[in-house]
Protein backbone atom coordinates (compact mmCIF):
# COMPACT_ATOMS: atom_id res chain seq x y z
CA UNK A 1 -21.87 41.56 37.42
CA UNK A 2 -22.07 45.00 35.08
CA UNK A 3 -20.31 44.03 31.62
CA UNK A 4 -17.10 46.54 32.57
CA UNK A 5 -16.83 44.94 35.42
CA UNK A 6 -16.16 41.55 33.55
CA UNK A 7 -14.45 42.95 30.75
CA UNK A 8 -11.91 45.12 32.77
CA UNK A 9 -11.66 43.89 36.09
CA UNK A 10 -9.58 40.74 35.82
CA UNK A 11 -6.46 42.67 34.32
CA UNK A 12 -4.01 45.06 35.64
CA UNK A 13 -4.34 48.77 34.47
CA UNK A 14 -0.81 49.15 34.92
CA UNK A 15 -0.02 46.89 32.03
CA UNK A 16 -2.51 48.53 29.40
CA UNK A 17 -1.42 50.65 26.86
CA UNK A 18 -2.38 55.16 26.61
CA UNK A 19 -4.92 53.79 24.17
CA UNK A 20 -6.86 51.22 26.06
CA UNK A 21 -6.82 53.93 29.40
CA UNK A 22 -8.45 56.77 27.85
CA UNK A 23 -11.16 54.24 26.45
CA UNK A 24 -11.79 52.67 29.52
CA UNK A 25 -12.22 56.13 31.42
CA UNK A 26 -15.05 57.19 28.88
CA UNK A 27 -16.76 54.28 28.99
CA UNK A 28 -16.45 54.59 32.88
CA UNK A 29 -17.63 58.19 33.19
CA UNK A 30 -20.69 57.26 30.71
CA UNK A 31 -21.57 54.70 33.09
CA UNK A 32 -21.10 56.75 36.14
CA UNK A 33 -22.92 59.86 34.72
CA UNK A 34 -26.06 57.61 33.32
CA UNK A 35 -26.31 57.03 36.87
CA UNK A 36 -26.48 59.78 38.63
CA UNK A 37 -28.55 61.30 35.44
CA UNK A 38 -31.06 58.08 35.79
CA UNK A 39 -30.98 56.98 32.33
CA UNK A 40 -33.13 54.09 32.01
CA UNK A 41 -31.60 50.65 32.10
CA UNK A 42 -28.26 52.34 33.36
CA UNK A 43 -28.64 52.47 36.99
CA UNK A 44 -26.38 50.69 39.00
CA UNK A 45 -26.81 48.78 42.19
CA UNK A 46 -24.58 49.22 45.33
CA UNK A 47 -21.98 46.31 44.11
CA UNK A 48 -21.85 47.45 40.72
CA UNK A 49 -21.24 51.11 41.83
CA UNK A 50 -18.30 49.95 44.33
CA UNK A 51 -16.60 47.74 41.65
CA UNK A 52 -16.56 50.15 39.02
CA UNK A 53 -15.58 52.99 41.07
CA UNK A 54 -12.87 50.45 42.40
CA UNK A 55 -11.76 49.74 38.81
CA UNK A 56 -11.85 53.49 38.12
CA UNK A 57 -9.41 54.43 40.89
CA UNK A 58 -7.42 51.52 39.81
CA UNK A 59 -7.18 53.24 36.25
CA UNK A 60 -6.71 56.99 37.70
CA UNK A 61 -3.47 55.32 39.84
CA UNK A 62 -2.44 53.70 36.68
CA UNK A 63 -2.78 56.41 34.81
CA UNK A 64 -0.82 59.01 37.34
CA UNK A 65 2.54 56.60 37.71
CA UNK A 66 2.74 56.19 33.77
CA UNK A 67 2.37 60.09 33.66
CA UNK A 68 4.84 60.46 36.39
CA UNK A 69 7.62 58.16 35.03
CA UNK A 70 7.22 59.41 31.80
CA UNK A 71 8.12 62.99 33.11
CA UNK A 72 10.82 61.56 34.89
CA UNK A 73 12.48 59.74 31.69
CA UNK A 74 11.78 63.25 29.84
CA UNK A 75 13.34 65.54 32.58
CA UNK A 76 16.48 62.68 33.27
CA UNK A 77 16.80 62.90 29.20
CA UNK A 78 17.34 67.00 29.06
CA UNK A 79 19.80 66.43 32.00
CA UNK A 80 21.61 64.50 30.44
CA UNK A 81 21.67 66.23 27.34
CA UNK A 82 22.21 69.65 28.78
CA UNK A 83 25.18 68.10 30.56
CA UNK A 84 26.57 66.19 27.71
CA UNK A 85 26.35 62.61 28.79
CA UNK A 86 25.84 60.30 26.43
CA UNK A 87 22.52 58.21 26.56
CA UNK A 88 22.94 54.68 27.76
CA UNK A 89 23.48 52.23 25.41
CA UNK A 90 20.36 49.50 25.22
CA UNK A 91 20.31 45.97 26.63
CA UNK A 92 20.85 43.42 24.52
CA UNK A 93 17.98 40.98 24.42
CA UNK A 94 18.75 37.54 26.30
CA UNK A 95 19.92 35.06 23.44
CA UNK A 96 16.33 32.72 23.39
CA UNK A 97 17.18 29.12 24.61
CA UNK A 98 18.43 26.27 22.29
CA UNK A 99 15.55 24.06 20.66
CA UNK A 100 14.82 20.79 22.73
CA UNK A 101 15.41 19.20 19.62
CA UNK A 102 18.85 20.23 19.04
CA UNK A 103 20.11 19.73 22.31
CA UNK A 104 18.81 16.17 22.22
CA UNK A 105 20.40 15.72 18.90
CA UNK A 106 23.82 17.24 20.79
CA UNK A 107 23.64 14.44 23.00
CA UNK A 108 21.78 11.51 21.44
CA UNK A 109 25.06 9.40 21.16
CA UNK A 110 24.94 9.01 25.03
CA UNK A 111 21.35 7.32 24.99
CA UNK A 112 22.40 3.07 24.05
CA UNK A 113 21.27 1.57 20.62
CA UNK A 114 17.90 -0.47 20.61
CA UNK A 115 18.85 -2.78 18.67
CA UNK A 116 22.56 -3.50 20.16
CA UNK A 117 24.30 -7.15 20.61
CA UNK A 118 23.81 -6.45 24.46
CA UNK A 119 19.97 -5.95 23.64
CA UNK A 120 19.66 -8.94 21.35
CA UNK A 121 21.77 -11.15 24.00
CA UNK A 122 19.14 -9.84 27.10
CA UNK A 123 16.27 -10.67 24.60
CA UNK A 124 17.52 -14.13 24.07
CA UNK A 125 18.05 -14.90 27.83
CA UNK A 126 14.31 -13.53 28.53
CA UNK A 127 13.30 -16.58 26.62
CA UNK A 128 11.28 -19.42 27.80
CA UNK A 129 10.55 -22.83 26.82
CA UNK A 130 6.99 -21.83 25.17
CA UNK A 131 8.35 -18.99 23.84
CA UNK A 132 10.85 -20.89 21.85
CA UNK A 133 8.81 -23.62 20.88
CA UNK A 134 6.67 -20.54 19.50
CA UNK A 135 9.58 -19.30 17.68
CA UNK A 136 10.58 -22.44 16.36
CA UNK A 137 6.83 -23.45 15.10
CA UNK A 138 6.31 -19.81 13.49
CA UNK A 139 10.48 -20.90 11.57
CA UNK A 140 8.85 -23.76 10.27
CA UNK A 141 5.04 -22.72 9.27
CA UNK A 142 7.26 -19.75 7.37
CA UNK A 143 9.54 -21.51 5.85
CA UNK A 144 6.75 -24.34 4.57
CA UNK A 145 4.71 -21.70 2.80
CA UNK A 146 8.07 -20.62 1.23
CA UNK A 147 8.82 -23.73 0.12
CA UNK A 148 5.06 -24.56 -1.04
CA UNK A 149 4.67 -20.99 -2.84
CA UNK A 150 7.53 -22.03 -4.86
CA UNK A 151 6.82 -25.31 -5.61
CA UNK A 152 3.41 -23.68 -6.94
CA UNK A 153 5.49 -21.10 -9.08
CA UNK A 154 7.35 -23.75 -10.63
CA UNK A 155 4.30 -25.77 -11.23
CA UNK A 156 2.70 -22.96 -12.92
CA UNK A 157 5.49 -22.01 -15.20
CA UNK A 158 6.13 -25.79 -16.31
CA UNK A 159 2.29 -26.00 -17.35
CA UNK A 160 2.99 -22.63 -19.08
CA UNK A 161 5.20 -24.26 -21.08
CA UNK A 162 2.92 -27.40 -21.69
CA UNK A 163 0.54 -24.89 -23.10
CA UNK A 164 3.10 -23.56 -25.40
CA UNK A 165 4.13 -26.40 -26.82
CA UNK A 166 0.34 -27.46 -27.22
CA UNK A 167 0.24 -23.88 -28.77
CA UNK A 168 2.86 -24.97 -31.33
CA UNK A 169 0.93 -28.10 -32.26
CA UNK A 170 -1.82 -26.58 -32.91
CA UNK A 171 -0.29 -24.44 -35.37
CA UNK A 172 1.53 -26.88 -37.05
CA UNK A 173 -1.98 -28.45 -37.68
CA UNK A 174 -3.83 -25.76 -39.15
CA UNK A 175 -0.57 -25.23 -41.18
CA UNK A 176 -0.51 -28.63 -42.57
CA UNK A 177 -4.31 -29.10 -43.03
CA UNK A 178 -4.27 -28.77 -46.79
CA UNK A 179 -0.47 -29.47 -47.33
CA UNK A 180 -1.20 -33.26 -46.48
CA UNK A 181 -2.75 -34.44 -49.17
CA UNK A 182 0.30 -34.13 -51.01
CA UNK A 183 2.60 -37.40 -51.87
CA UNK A 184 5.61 -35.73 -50.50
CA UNK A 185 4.49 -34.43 -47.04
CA UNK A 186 6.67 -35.34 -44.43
CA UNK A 187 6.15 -37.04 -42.47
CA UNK A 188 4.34 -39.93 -44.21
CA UNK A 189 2.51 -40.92 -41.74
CA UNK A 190 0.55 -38.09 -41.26
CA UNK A 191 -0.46 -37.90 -44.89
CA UNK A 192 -4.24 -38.12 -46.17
CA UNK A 193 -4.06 -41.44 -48.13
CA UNK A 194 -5.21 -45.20 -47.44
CA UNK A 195 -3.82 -47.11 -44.35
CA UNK A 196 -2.59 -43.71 -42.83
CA UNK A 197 -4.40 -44.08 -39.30
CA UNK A 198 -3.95 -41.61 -36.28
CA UNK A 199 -2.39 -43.96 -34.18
CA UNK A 200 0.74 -44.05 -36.56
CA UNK A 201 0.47 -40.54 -37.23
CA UNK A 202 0.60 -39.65 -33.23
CA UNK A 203 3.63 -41.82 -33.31
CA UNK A 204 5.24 -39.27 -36.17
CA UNK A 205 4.51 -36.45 -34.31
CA UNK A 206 7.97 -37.05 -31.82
CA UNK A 207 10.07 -37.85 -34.54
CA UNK A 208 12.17 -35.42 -36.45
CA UNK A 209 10.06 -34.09 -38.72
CA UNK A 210 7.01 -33.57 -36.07
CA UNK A 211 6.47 -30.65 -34.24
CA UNK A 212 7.15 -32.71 -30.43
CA UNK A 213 10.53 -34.00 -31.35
CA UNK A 214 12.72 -34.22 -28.63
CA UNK A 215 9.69 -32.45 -26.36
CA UNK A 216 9.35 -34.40 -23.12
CA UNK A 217 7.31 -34.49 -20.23
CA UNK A 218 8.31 -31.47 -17.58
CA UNK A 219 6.81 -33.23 -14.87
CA UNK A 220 7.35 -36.81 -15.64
CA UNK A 221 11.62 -36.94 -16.74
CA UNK A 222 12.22 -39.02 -20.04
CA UNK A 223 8.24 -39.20 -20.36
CA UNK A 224 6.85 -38.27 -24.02
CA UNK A 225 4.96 -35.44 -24.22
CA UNK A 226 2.07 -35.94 -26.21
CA UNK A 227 -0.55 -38.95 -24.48
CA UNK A 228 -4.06 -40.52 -25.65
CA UNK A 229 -5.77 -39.20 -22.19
CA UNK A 230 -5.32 -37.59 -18.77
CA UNK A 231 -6.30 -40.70 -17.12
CA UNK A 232 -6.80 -40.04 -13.44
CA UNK A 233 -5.38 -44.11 -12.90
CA UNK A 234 -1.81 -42.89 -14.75
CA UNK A 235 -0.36 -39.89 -12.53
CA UNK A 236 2.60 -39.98 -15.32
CA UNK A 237 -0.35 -38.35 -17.47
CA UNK A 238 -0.70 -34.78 -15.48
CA UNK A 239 1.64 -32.33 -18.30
CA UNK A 240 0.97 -34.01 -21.27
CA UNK A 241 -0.62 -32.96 -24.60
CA UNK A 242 -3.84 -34.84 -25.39
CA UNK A 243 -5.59 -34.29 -28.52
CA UNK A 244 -9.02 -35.62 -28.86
CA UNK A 245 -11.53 -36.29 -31.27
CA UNK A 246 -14.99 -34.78 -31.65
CA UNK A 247 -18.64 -36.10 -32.62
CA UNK A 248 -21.20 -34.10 -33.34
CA UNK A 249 -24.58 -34.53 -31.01
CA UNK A 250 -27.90 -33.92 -32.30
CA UNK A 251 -27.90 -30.86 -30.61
CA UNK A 252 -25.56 -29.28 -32.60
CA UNK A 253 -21.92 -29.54 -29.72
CA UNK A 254 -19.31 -31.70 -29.67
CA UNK A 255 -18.82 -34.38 -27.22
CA UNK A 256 -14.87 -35.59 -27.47
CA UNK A 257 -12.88 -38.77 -26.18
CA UNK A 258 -9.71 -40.30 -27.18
CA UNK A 259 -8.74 -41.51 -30.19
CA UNK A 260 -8.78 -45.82 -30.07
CA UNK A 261 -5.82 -45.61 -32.75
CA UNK A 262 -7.75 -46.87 -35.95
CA UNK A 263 -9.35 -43.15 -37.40
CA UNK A 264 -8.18 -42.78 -40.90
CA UNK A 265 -6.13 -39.68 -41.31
CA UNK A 266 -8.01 -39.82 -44.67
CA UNK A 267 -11.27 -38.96 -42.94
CA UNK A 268 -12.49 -34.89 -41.66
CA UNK A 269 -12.30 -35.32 -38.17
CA UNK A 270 -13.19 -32.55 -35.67
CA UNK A 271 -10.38 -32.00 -32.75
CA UNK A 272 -9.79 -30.50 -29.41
CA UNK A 273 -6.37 -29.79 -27.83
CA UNK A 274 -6.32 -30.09 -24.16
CA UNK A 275 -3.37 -30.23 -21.77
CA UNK A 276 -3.29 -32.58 -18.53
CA UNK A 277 -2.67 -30.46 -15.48
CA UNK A 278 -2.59 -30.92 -11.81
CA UNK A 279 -5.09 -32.57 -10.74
CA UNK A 280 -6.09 -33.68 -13.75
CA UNK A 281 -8.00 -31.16 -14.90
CA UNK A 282 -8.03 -30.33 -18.42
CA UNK A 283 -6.39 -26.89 -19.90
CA UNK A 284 -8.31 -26.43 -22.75
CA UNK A 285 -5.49 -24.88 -25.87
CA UNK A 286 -7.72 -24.98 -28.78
CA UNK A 287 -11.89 -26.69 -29.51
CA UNK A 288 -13.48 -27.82 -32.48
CA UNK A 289 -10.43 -27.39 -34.54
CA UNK A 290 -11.51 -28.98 -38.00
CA UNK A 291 -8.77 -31.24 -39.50
């Protein structure tokens, strides 16, 4: 197929513009005229030479009406202004359609709500026996991790304020590390002199002048706060306050256990602060605090 066939021949010549006529008919007469003249590479073959002298004809007719009809619009014009008339007014374009979108917005209250009592009520009826069983298992696996995530929430924050209180203690310690060697330190018997053991001093530490009076248990109701060890055999231990007593290895760390009662506050002891929490695992406040 020549290349004007393909690039003109699947369109109407009728529909082209002056313009695109006038080019057309050059590059058809150069093709035609190469030839008959022989110019190499520009002969055509028989069906070549019938389809563009087709197309040509085609664009000669074309050509002819548009010349005609605009002659006829030019001589109908000086009629009608040698007579007077007055030139026809111009058709209004058609108004373009409404947007689908609009018109389904028009009408969208006619379409029924998904999520209507009707719907719910046909849902509910679809419903078999497995499928509520299903229902009812997912209900109760959701509302047991509700139940368990806060129950682990409040766990957390009552342990929070173990540690604070723990916190508090050990401030009250470092506070009072040089203040009890004085004969008026309060309480008495936390005070550095003879007879003054831990075991009593412990004891002062949840009366009113210690730092755990009135501080109870969160987990354990009416259960003192502050315990010798998280003893895995007591589960009235887990939130308490244990404060234990350190002894220096040959390696140079501290190995700790709980106090038996008898220490001398009198003595320089070495301390850890530890709280008991679930589990019984040990929440480590404050190590090798030097007393």
């Amino acid at each position: 197929m020549h290349p004007l066939q393909r690039k003109y021949g699947g369109s109407d010549p009728a529909a082209w513009d002056d313009a695109k006529r006038a080019a057309a008919r050059e590059e058809f007469q150069k093709a035609i005229a190469d030839d008959r003249a022989g110019v190499p590479g520009g002969k055509l073959s028989l069906a070549d030479r019938t389809a563009l002298i087709r197309i040509w004809i085609d664009i000669r007719g074309a050509q002819s009406a548009a010349e005609e009809a605009a002659a006829a619009a030019a001589a109908a014009a000086e009629a009608r202004a040698a007579s007077g008339e007055a030139l026809p007014e111009p058709v209004p374009a058609p108004r373009p359609p409404a947007p689908r979108l609009a018109r389904h917005q028009d009408h969208k209250h006619k379409h029924p709500p998904l999520f209507g009592p009707r719907q719910i009520w046909s849902f509910i009826r679809s419903l078999t026996l497995p499928d509520v069983v299903f229902l009812c298992a997912l209900c109760g696996v959701t509302v047991a991790i509700v139940l368990l995530g806060k129950h682990s929430i409040g766990e957390v924050r009552r342990i929070e304020d173990v540690k604070t209180e723990a916190e508090n203690v050990v401030v009250w310690l470092k506070d009072t590390a040089e203040k009890r060697s004085a004969e008026d330190f309060e309480p008495a018997a936390c005070r550095k002199q003879d007879g003054a053991t831990w075991s009593k001093c412990a004891a002062a530490l949840v009366e009113a002048a210690g730092p755990l009076h009135e501080k109870f248990n969160p987990f354990v109701e009416g259960r003192p706060l502050l315990q010798r060890k998280c003893d895995a055999a007591d589960w009235k231990n887990i939130g308490s306050i244990i404060i234990e007593k350190g002894v220096l290895q040959a390696s140079g760390s501290y190995t700790y256990s709980s106090f038996d009662g008898t220490e001398p506050m009198a003595k320089d002891l070495t301390v850890r602060v530890v709280v008991c929490g679930r589990g019984f695992h040990l929440v480590k406040v404050v190590a090798e605090l030097s007393l």
